[in-house]
N, C-alpha and C. Protein backbone atom coordinates (compact mmCIF):
# COMPACT_ATOMS: atom_id res chain seq x y z
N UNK A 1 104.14 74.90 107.05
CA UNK A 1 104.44 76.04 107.90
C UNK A 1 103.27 77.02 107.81
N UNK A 2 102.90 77.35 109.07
CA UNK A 2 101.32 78.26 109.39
C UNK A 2 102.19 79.87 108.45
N UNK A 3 101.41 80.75 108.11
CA UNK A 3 101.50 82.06 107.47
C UNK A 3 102.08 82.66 109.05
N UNK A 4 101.75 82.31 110.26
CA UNK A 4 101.99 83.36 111.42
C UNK A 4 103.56 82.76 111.64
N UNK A 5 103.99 81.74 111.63
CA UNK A 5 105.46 81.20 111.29
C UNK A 5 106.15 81.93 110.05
N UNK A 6 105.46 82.00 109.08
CA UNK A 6 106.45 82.53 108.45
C UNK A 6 106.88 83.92 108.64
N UNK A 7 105.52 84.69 108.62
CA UNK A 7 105.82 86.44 109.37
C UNK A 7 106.64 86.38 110.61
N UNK A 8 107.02 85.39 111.28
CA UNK A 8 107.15 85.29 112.50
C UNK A 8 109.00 85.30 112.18
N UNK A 9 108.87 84.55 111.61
CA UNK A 9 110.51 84.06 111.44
C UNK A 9 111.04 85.04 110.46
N UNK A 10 110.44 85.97 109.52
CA UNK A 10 110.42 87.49 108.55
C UNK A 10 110.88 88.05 109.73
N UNK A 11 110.42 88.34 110.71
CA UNK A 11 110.45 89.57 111.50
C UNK A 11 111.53 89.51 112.48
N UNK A 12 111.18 88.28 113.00
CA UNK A 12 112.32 87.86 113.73
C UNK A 12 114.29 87.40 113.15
N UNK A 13 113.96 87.64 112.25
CA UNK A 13 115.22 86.79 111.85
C UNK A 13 115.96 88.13 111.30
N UNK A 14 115.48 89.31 110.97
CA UNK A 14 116.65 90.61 110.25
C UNK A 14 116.43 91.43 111.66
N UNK A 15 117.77 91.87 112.40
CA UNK A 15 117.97 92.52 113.20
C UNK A 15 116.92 93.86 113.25
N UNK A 16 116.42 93.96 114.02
CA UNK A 16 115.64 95.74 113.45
C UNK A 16 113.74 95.59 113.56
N UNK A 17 113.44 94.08 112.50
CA UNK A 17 112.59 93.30 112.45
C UNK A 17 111.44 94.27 113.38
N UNK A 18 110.30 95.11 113.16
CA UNK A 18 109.15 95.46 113.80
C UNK A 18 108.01 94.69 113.43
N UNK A 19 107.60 94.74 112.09
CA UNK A 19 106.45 94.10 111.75
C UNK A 19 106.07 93.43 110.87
N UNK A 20 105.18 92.59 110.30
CA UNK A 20 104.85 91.73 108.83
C UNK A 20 103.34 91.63 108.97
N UNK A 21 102.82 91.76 107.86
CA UNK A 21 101.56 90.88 107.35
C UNK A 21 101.49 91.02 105.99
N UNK A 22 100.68 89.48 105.55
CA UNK A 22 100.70 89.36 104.92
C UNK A 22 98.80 89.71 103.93
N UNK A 23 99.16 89.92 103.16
CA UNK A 23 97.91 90.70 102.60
C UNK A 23 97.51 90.55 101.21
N UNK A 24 95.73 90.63 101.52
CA UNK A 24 95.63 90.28 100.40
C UNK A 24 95.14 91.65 99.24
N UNK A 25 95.59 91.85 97.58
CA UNK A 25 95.35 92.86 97.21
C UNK A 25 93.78 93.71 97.57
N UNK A 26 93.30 93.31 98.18
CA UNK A 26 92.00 93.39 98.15
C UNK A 26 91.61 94.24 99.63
N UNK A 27 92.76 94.52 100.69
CA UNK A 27 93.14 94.97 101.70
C UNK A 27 93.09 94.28 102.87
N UNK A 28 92.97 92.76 102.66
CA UNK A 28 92.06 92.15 104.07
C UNK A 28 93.76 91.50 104.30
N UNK A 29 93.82 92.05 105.72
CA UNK A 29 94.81 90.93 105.99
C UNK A 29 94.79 89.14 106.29
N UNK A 30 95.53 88.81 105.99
CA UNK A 30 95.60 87.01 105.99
C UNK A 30 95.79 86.53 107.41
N UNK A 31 96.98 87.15 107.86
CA UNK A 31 97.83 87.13 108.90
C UNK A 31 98.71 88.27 109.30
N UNK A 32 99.07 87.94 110.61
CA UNK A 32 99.89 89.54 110.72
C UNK A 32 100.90 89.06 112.25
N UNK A 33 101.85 89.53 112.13
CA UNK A 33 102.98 89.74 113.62
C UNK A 33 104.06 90.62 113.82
N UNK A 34 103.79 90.72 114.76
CA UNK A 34 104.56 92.97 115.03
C UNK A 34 105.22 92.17 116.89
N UNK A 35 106.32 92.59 116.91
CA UNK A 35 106.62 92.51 117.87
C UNK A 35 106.05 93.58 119.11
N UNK A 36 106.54 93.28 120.68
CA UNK A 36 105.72 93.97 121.23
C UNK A 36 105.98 95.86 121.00
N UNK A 37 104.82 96.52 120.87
CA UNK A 37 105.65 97.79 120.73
C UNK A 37 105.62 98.58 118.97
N UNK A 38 105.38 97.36 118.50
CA UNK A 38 105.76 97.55 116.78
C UNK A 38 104.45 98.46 116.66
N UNK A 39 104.49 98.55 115.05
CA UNK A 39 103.80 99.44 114.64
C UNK A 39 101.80 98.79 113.92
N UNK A 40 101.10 99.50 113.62
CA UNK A 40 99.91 99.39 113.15
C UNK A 40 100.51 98.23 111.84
N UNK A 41 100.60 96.97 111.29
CA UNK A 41 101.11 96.68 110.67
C UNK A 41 99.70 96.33 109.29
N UNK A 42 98.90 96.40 109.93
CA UNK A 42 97.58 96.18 108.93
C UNK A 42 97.51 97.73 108.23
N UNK A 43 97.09 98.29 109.09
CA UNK A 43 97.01 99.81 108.11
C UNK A 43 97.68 100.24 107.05
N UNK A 44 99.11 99.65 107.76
CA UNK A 44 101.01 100.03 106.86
C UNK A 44 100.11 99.44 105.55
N UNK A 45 100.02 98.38 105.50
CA UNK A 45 99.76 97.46 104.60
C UNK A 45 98.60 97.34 103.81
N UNK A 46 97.62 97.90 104.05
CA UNK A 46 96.17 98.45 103.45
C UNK A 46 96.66 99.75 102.56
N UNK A 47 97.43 100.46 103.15
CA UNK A 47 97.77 102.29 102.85
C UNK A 47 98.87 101.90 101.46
N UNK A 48 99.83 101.10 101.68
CA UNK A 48 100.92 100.77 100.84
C UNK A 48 100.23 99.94 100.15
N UNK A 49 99.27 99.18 99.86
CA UNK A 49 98.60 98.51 99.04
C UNK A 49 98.38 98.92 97.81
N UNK A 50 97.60 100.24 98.04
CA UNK A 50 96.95 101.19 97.00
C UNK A 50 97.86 101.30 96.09
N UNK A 51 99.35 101.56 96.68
CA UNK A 51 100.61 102.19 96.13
C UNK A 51 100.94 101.38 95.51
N UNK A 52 101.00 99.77 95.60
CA UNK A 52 101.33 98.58 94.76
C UNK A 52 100.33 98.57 93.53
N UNK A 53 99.05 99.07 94.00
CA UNK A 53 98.42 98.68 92.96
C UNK A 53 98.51 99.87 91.63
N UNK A 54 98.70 100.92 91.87
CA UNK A 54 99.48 102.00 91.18
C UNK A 54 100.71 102.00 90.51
N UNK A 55 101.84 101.49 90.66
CA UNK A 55 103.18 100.91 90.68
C UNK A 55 102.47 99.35 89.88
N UNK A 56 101.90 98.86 90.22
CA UNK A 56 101.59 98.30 89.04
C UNK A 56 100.76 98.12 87.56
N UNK A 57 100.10 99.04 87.74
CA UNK A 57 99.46 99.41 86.71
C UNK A 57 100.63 100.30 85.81
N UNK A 58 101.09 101.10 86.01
CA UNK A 58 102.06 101.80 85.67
C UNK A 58 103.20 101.04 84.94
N UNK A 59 103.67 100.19 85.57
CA UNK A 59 104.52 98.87 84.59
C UNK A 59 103.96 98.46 84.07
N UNK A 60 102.65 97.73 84.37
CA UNK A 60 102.09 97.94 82.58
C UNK A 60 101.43 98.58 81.55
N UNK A 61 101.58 99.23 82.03
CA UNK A 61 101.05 100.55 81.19
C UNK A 61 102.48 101.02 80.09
N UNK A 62 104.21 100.96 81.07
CA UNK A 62 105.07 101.09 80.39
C UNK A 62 106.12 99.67 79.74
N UNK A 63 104.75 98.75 79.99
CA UNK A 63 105.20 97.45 79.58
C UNK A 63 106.93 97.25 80.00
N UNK A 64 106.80 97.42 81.31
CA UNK A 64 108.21 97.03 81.99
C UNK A 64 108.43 95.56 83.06
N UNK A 65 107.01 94.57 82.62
CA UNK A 65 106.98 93.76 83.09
C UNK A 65 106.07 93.91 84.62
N UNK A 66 106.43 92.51 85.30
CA UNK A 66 105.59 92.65 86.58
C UNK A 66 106.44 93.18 88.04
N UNK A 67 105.26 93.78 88.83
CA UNK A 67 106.00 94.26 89.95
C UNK A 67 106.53 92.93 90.89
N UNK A 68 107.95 93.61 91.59
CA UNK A 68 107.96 92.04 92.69
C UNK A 68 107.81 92.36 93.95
N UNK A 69 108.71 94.08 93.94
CA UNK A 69 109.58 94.64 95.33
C UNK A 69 108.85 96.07 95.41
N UNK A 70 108.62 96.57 96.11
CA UNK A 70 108.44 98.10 96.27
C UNK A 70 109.54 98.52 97.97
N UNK A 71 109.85 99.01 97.70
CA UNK A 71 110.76 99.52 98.82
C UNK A 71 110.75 100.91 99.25
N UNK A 72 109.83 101.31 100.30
CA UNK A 72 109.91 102.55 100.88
C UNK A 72 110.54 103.18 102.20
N UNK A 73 111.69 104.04 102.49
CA UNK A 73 112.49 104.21 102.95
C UNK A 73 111.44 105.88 103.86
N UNK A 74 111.77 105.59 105.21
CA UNK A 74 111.35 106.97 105.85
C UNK A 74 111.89 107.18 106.93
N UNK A 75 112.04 108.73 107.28
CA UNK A 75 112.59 109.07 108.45
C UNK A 75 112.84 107.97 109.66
N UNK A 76 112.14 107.16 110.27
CA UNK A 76 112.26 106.56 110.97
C UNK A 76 112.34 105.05 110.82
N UNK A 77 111.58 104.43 109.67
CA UNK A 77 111.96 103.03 109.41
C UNK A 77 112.18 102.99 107.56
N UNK A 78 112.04 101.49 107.42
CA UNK A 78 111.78 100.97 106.18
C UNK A 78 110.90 100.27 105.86
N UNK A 79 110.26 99.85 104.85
CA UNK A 79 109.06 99.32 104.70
C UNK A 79 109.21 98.73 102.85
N UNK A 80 109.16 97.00 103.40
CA UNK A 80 109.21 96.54 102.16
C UNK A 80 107.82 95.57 101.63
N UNK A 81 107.76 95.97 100.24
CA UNK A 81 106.06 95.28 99.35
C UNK A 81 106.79 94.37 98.98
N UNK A 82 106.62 92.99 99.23
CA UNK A 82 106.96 91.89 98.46
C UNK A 82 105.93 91.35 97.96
N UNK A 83 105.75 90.78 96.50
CA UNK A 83 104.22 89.98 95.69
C UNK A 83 104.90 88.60 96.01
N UNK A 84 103.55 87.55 97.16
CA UNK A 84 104.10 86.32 97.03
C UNK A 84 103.50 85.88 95.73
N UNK A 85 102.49 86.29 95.51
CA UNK A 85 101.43 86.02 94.73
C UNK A 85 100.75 87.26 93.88
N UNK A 86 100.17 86.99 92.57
CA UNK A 86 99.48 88.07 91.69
C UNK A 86 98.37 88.85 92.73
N UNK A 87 97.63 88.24 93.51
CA UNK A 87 97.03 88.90 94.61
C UNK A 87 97.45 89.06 96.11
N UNK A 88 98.46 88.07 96.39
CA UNK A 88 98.82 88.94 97.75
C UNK A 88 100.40 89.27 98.15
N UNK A 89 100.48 90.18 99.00
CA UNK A 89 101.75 90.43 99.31
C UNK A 89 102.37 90.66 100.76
N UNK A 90 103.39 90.49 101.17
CA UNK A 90 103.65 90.72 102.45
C UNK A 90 104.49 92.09 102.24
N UNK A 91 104.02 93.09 103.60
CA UNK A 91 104.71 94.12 103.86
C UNK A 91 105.14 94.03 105.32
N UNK A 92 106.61 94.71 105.11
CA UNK A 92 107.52 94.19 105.94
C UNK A 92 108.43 95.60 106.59
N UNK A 93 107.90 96.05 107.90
CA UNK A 93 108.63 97.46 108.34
C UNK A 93 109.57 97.18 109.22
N UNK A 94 110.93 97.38 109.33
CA UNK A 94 112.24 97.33 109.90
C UNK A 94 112.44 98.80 110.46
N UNK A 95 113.44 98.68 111.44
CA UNK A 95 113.84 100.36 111.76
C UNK A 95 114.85 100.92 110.52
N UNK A 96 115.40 101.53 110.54
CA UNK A 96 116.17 102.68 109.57
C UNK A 96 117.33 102.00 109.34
N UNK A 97 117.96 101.56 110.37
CA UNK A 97 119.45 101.27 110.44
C UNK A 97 119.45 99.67 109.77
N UNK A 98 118.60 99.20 109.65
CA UNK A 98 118.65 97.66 109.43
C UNK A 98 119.62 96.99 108.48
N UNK A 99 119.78 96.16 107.97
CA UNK A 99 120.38 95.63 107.64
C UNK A 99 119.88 95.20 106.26
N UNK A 100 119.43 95.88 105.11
CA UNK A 100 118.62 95.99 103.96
C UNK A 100 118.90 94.69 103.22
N UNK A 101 120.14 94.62 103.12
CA UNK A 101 120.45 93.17 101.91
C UNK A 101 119.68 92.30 102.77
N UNK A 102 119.99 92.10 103.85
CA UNK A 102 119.35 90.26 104.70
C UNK A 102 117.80 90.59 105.13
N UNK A 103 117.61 91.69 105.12
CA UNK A 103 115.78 92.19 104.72
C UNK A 103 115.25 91.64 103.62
N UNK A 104 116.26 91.86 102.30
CA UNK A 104 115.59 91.34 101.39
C UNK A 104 115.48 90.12 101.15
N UNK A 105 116.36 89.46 101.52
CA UNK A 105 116.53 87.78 101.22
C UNK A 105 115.11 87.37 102.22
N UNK A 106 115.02 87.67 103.03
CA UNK A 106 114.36 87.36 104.41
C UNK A 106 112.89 87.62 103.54
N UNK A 107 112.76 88.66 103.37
CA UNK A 107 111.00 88.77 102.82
C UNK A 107 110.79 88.25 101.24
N UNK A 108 112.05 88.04 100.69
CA UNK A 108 111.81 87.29 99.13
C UNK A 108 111.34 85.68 99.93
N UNK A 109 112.38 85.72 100.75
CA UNK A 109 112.24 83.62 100.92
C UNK A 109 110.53 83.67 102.08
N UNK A 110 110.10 84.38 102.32
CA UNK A 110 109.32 84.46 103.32
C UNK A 110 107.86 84.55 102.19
N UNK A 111 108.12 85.48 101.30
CA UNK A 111 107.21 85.56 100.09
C UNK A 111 107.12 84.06 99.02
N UNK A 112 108.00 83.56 99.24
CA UNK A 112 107.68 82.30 98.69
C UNK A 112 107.41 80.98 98.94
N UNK A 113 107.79 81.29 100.29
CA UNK A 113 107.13 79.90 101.53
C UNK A 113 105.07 80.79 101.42
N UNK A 114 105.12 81.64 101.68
CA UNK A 114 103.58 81.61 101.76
C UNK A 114 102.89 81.73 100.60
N UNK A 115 103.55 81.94 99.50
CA UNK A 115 102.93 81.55 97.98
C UNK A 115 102.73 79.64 98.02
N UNK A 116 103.50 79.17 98.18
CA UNK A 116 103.50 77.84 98.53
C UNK A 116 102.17 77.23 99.68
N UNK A 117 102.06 77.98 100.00
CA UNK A 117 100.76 77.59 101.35
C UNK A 117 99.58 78.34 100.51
N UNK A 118 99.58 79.36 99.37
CA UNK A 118 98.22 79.84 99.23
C UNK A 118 98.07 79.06 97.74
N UNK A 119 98.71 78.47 96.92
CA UNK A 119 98.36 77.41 95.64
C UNK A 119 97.96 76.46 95.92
């Protein structure tokens, strides 16, 4: 399964679904798919990057183990950091109202089909 299938079927499959890419810590995106209308989904994901990499230093720093999920909630949507991998991650923006539990299943199983394509 291509990386644009899997963002594809991420986005498409939780009601709400605006955007995905998948990214590498390093800021370069891999792949990316935003429905029509959606949002800047590379930037989301360059900008929230930094924030993963902060959030993770910080767990280990308080030796609370490794990051998996970052979940940021805003006026108008949601926006989830999933680690498929020690270097990359997919970020995943939904509208507000979405449907959070089947968001998460959706970008955990979506984070591990493209860990599977990058080993």
């Amino acid at each position: 399964m291509s990386f644009l299938d899997v963002l594809k079927e991420l986005v498409d499959g939780v009601d709400g679904g605006v955007a995905a890419t998948l990214m590498g810590m390093d800021g370069i995106a891999v792949e990316q798919y935003m429905k029509a209308g959606g949002c800047d989904v590379e930037t989301v994901g360059v900008e929230y990057g930094k924030v993963i990499e902060e959030i993770k230093n910080a767990s280990s720093l308080l030796n609370l183990g490794t990051v998996e999920e970052v979940m940021v909630a805003t006026a108008s949507s949601d926006l989830f950091l999933r680690m498929s991998t020690p270097e990359y991650y997919i970020a995943f923006v939904l509208g507000h109202n979405s449907n959070i539990g089947k968001a998460r299943y959706f970008v955990r199983r979506a984070a591990e089909k493209a860990a599977a394509e990058l080993t």
